[in-house]
N, C-alpha and C. Protein backbone atom coordinates (compact mmCIF):
# COMPACT_ATOMS: atom_id res chain seq x y z
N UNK A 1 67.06 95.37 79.12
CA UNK A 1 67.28 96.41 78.15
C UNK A 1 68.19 95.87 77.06
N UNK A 2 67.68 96.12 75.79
CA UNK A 2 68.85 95.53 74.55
C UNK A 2 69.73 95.94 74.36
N UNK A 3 70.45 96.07 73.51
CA UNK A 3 71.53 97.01 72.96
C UNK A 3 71.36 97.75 72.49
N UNK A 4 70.32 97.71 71.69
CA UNK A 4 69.77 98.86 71.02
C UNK A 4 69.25 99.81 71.93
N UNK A 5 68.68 99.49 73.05
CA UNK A 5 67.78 100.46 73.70
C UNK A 5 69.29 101.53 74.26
N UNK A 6 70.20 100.89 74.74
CA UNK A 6 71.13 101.19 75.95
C UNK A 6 71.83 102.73 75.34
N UNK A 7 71.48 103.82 76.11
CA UNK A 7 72.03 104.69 75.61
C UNK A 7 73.69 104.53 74.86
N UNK A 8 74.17 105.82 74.39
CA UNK A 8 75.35 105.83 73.89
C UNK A 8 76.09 106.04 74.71
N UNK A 9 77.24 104.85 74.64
CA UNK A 9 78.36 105.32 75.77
C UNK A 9 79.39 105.70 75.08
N UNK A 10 80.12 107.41 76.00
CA UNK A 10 81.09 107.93 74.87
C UNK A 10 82.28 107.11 74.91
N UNK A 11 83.19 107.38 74.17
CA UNK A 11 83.89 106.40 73.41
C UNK A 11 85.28 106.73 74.70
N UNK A 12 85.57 107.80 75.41
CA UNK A 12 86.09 107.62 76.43
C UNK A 12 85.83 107.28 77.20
N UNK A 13 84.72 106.99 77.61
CA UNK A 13 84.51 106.13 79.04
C UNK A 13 84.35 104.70 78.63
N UNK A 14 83.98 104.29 77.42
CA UNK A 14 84.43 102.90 77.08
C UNK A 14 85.89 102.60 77.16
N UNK A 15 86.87 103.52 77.10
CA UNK A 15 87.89 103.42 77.25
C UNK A 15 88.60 103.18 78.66
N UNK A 16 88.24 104.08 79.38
CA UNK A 16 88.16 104.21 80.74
C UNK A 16 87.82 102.96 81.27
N UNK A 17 86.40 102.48 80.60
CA UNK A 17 86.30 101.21 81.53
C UNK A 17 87.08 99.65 81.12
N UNK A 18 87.40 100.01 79.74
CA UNK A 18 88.62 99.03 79.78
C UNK A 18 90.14 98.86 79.94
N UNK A 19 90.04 100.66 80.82
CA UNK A 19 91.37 100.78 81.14
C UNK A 19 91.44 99.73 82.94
N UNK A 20 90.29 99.96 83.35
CA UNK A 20 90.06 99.58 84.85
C UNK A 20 89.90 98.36 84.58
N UNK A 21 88.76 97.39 83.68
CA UNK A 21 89.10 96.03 83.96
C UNK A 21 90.11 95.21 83.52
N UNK A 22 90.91 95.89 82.85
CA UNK A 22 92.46 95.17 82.03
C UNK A 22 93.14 95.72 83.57
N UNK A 23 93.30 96.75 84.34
CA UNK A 23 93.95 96.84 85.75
C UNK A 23 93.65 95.84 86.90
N UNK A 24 92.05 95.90 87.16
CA UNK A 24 91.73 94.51 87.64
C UNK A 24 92.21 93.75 87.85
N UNK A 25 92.03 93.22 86.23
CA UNK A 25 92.20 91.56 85.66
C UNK A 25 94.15 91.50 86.48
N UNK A 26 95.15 92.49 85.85
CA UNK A 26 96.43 92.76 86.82
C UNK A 26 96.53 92.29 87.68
N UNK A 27 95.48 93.28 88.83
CA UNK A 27 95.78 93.28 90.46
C UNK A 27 95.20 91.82 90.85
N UNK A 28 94.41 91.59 90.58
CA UNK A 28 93.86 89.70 90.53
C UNK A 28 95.09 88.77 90.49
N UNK A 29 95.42 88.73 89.04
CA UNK A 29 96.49 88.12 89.04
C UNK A 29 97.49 88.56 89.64
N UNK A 30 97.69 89.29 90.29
CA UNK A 30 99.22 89.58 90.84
C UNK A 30 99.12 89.07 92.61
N UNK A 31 97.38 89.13 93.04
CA UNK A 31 97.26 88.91 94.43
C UNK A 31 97.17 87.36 94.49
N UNK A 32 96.43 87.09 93.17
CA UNK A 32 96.84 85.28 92.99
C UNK A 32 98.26 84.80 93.14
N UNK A 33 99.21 85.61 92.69
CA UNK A 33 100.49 85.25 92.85
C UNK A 33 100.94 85.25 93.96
N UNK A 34 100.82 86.72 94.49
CA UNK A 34 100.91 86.43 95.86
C UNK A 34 100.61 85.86 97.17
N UNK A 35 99.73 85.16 96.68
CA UNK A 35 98.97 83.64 97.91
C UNK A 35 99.55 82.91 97.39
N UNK A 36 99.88 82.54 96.14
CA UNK A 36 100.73 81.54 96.13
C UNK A 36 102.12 81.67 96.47
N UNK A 37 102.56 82.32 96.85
CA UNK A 37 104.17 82.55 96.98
C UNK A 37 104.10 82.51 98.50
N UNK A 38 102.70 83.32 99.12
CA UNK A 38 103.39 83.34 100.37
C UNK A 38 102.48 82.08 101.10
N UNK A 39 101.89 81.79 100.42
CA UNK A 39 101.60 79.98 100.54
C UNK A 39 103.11 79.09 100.88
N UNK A 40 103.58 78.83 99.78
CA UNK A 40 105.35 78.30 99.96
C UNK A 40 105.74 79.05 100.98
N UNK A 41 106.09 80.56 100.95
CA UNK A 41 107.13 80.42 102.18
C UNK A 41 106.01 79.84 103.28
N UNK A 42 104.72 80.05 103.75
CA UNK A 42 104.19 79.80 105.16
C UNK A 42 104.72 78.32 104.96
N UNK A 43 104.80 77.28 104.17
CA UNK A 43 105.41 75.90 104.01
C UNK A 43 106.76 75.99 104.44
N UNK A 44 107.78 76.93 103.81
CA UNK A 44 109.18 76.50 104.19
C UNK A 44 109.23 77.36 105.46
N UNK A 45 108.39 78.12 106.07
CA UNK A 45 108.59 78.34 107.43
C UNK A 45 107.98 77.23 108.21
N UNK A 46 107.01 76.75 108.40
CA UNK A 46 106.83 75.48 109.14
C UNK A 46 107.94 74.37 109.28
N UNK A 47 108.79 74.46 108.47
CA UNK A 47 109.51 73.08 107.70
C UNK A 47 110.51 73.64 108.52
N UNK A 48 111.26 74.91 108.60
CA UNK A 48 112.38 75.47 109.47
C UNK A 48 111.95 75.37 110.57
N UNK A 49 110.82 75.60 111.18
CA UNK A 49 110.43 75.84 112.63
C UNK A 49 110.34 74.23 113.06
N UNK A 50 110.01 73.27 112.35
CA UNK A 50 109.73 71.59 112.81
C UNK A 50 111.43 71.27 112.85
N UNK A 51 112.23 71.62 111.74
CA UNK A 51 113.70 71.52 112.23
C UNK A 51 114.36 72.09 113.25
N UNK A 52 113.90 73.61 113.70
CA UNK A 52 114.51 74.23 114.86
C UNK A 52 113.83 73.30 115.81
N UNK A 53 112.55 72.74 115.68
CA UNK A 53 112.02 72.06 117.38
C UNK A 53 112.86 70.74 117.57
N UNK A 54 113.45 70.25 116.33
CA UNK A 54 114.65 68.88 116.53
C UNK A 54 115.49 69.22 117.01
N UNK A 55 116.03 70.28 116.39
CA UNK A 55 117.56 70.67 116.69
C UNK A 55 117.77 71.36 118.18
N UNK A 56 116.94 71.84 118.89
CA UNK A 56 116.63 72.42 119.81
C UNK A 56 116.39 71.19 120.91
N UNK A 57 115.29 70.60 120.65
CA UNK A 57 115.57 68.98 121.51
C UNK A 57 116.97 67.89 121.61
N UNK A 58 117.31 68.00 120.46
CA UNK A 58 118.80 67.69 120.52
C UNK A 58 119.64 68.19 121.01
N UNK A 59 119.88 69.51 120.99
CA UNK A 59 121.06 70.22 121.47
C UNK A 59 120.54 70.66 123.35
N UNK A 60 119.43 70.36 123.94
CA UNK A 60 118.71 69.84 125.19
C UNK A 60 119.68 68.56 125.94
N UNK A 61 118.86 67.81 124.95
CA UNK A 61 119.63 66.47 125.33
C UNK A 61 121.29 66.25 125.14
N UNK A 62 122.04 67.02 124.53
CA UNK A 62 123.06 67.08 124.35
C UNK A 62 123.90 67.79 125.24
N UNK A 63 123.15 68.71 126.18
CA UNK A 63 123.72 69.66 127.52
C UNK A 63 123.43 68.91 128.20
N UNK A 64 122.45 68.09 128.70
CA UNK A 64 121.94 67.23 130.07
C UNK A 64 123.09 66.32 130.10
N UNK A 65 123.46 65.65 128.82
CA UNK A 65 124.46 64.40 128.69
C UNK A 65 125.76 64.90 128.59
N UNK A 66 126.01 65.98 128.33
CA UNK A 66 127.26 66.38 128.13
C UNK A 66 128.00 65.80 127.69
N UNK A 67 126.94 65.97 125.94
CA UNK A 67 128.22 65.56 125.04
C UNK A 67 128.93 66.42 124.47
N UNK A 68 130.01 66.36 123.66
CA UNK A 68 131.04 67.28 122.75
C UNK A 68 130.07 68.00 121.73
N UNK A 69 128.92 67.35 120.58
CA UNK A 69 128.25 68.03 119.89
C UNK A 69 127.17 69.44 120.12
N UNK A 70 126.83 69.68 121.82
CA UNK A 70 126.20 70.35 121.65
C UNK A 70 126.60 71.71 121.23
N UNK A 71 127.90 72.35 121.12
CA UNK A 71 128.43 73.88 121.23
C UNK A 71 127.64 73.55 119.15
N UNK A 72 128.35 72.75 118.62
CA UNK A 72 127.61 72.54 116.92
C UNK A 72 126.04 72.86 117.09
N UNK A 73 125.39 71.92 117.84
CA UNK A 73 124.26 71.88 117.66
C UNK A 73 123.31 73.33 118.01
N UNK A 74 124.19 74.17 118.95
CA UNK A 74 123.72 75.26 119.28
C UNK A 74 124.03 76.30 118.30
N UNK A 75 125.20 76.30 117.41
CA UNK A 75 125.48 76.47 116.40
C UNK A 75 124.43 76.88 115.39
N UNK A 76 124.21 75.63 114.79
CA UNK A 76 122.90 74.99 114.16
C UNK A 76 121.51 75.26 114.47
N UNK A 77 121.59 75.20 115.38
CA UNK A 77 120.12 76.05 116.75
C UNK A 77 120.15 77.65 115.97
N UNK A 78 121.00 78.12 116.15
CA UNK A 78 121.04 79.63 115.99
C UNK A 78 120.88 80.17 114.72
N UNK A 79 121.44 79.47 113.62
CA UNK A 79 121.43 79.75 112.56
C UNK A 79 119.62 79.05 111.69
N UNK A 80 118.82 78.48 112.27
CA UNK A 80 117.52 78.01 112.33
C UNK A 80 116.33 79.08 112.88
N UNK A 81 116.89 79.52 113.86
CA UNK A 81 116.56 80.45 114.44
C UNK A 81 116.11 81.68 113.61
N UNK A 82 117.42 82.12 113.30
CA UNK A 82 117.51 83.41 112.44
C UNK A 82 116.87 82.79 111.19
N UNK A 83 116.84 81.93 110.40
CA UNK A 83 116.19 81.54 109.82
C UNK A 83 114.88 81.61 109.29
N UNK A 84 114.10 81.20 110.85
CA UNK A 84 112.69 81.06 111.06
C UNK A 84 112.44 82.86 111.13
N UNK A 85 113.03 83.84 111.65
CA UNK A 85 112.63 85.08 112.22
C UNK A 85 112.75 85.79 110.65
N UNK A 86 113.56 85.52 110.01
CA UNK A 86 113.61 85.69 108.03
C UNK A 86 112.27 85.29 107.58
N UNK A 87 112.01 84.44 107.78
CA UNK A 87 110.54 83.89 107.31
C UNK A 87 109.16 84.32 107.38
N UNK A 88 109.59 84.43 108.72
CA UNK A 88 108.20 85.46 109.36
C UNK A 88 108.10 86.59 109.18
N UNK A 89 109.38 87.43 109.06
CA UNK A 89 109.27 88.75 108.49
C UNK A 89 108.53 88.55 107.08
N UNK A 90 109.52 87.46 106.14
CA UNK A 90 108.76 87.26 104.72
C UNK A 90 107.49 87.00 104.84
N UNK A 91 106.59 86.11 105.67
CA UNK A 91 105.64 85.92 105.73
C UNK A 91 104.58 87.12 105.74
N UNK A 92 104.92 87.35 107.15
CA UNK A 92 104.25 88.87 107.37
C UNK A 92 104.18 90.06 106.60
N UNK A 93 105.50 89.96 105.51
CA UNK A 93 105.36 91.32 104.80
C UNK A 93 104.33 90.69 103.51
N UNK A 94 104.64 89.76 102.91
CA UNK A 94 103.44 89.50 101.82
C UNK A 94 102.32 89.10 102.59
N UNK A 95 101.70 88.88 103.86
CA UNK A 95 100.88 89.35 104.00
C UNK A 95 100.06 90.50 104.11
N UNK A 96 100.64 91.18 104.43
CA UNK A 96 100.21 93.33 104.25
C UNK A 96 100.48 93.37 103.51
N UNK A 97 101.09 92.74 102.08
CA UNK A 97 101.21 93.14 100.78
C UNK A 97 99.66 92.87 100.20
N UNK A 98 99.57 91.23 100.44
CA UNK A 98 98.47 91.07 100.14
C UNK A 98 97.15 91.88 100.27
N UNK A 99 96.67 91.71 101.53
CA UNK A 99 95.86 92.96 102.35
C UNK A 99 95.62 93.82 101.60
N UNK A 100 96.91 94.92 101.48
CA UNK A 100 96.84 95.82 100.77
C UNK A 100 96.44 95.39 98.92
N UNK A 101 96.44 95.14 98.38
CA UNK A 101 96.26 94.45 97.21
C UNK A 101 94.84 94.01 96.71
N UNK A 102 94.92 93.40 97.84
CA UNK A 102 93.21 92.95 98.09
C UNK A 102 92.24 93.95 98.74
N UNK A 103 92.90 95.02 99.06
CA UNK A 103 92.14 96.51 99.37
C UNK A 103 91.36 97.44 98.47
N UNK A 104 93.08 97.63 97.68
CA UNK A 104 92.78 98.04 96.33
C UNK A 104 92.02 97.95 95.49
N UNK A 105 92.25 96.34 95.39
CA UNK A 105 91.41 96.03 94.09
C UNK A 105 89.56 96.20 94.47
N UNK A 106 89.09 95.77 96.01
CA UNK A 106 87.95 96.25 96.27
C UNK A 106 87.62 98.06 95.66
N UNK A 107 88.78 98.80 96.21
CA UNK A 107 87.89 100.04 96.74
C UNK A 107 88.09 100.71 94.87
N UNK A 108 88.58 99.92 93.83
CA UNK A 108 88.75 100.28 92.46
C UNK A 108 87.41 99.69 92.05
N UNK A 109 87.14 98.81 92.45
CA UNK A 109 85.86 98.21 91.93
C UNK A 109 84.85 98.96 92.75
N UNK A 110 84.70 99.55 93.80
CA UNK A 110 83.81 100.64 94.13
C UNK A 110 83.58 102.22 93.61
N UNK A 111 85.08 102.09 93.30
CA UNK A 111 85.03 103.53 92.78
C UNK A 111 84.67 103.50 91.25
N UNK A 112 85.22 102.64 90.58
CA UNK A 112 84.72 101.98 89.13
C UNK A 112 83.17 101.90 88.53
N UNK A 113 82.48 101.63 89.96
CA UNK A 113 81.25 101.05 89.33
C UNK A 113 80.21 102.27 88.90
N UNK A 114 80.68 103.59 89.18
CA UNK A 114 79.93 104.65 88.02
C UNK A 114 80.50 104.47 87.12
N UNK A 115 81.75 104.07 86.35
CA UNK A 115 81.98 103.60 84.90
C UNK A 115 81.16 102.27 84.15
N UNK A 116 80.86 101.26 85.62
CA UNK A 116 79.97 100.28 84.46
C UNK A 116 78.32 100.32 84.66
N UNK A 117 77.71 101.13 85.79
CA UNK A 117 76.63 101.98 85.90
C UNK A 117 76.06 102.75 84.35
N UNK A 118 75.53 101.93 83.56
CA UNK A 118 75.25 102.89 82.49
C UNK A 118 73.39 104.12 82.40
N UNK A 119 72.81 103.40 83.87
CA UNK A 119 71.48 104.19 83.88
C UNK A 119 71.84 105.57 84.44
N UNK A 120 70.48 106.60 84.68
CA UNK A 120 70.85 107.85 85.06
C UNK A 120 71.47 107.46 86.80
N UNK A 121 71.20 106.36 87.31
CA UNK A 121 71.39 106.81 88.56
C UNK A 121 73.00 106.77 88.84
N UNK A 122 74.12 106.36 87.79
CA UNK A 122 75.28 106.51 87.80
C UNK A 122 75.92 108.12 87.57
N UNK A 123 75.18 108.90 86.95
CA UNK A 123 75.01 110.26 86.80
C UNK A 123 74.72 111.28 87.26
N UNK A 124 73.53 110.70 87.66
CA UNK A 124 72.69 111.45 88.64
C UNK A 124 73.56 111.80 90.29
N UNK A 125 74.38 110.70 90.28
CA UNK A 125 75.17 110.75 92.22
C UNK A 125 76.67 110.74 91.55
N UNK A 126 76.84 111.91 91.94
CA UNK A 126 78.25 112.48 92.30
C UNK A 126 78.98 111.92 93.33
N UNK A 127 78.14 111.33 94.41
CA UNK A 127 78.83 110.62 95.49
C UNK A 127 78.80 109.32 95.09
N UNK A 128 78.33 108.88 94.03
CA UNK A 128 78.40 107.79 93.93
C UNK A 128 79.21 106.41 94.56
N UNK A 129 80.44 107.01 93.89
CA UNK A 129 81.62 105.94 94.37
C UNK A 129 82.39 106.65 95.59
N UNK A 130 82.35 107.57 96.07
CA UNK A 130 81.87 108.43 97.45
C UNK A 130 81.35 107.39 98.48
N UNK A 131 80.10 107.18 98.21
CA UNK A 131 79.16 106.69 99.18
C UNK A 131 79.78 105.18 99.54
N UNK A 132 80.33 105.00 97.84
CA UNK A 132 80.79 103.37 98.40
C UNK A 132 81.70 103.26 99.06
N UNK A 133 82.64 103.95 99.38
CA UNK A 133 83.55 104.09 99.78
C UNK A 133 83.04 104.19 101.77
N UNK A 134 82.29 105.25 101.55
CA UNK A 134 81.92 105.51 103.35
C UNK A 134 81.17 104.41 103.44
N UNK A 135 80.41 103.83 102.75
CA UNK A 135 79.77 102.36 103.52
C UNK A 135 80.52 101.15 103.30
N UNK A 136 81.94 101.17 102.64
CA UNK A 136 83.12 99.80 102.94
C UNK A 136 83.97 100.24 104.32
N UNK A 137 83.93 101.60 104.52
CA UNK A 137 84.59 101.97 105.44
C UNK A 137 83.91 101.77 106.63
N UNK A 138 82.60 102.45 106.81
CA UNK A 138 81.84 101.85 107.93
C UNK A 138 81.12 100.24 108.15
N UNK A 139 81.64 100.34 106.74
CA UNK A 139 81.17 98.37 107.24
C UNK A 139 82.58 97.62 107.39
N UNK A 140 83.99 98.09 107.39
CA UNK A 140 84.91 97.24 108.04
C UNK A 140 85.09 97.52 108.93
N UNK A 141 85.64 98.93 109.28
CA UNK A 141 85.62 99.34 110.80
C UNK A 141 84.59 99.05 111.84
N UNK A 142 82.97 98.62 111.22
CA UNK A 142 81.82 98.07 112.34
C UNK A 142 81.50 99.32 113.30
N UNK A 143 81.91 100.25 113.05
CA UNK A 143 81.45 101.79 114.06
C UNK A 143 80.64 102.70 113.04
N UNK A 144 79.97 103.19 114.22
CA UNK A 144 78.83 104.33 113.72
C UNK A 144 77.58 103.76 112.52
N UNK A 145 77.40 104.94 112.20
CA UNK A 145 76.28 104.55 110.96
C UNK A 145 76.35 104.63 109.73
N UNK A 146 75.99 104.28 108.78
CA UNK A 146 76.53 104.82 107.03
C UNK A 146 76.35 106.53 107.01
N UNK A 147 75.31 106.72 107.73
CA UNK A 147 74.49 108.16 107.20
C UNK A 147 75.65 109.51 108.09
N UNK A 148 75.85 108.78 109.49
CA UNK A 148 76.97 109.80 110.64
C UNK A 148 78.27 109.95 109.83
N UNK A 149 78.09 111.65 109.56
CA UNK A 149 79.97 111.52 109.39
C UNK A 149 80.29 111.31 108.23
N UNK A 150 79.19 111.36 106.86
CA UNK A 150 79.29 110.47 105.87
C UNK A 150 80.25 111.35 105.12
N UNK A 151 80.13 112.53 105.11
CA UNK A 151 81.98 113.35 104.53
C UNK A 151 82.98 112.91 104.89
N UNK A 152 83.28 113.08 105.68
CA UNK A 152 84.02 112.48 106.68
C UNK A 152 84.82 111.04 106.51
N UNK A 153 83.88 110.05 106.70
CA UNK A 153 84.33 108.19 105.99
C UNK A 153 84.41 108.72 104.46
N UNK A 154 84.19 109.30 103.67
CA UNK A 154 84.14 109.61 102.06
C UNK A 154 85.31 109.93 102.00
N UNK A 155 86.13 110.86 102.78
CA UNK A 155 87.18 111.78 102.40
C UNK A 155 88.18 110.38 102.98
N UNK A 156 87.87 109.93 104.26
CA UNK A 156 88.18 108.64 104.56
C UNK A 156 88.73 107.86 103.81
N UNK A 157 87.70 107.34 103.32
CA UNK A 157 87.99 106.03 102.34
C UNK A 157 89.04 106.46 101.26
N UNK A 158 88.87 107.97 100.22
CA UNK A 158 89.50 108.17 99.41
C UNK A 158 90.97 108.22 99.96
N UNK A 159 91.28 108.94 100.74
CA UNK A 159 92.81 108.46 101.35
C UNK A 159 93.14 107.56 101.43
N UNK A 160 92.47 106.42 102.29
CA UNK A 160 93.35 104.91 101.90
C UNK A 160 93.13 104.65 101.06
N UNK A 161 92.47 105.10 99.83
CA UNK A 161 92.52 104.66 99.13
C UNK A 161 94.17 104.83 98.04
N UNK A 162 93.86 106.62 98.55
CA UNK A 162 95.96 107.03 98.16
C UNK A 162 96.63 106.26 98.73
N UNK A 163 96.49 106.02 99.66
CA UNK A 163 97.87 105.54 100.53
C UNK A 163 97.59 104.63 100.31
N UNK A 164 96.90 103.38 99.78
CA UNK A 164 97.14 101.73 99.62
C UNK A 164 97.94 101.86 97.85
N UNK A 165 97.84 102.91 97.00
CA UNK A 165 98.17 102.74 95.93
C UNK A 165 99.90 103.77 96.06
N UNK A 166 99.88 104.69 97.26
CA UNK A 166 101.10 105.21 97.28
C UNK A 166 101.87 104.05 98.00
N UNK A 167 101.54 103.32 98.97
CA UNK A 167 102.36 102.05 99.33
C UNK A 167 102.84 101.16 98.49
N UNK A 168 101.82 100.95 97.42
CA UNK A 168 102.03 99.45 96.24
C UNK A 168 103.36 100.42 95.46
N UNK A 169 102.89 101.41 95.04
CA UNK A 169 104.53 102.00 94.09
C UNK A 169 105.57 101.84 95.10
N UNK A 170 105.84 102.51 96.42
CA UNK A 170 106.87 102.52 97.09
C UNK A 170 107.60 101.16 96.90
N UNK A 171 106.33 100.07 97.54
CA UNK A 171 106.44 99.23 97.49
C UNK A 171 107.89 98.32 96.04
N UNK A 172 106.69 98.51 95.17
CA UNK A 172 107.41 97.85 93.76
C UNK A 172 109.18 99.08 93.47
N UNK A 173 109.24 100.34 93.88
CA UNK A 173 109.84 100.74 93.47
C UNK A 173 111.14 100.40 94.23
N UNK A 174 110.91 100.44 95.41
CA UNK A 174 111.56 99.38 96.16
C UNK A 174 112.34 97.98 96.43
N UNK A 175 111.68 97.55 95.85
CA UNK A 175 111.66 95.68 95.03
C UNK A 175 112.50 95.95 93.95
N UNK A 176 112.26 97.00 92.98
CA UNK A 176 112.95 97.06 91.60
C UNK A 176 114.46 97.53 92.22
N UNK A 177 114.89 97.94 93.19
CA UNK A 177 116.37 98.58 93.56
C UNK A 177 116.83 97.42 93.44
């Protein structure tokens, strides 16, 4: 279909839809950031945990022999320790950051796609981005059928869909204290 043929799109939903892919383009880059960041720490947690397995073999061998350094080395042990358990929390939380992020930005691009849908059948279904929603939901969870329940996974999906975007504010508003 040309350009010419392609009906008229009103001048707010052209808007609309470059309000969503300039958000996108955002959440992309911001989940890119965040693999890379929690890329490094999963690095400087390995790097603490290969030092706690030295320092830990040392301060071993340092009780068997009973030398003077081990009360330091246990010291040192402990403070590695707590260290590594910092890390993993960091780890783990930009991972469910991520997750979540990378949720989002799916179930926006499902709900979106009656904005870049320009034939009648974007019009025509009210459930449109509805439906997509109950068949991402029944296709991650792997239970039941698209068609069982399909209110139900719809009303579904739209909630996490609140709650992955009421988490990201908490989230950032949080971060900003």
């Amino acid at each position: 279909m040309s350009s010419q043929e392609e009906p008229a799109i009103p001048v707010a939903l052209r808007e609309a839809r470059d309000i969503v892919a300039e958000q996108l383009e955002r959440l992309r880059a911001l989940a890119e950031r965040e693999r890379q960041e929690a890329h490094a720490l999963n690095a400087a947690l390995r790097q603490a945990e290969r030092e706690l397995d030295e320092v830990t073999l040392q301060y071993r061998t340092a009780l068997q022999r009973r030398r003077s350094n081990a009360e330091a080395l246990g010291q040192q042990m402990a403070k590695l320790r707590a260290r590594c358990d910092e890390l993993t929390r960091n780890v783990d939380m930009r991972r469910s950051g991520l997750r979540q992020i990378e949720l989002l930005i799916r179930q926006i691009e499902m709900s979106s796609s009656a904005l870049t849908n320009t034939g009648t059948s974007a019009t025509s279904d009210p459930m449109g981005a509805g439906a997509a929603f109950a068949g991402h939901s029944w296709a991650r969870r792997g239970t039941g059928a698209p068609g069982a329940r399909g209110s139900r996974r719809t009303s579904a999906g739209v909630c996490e869909f609140a709650d992955v975007a009421r988490n990201l504010l908490h989230a950032g508003a949080t971060a900003n204290r």
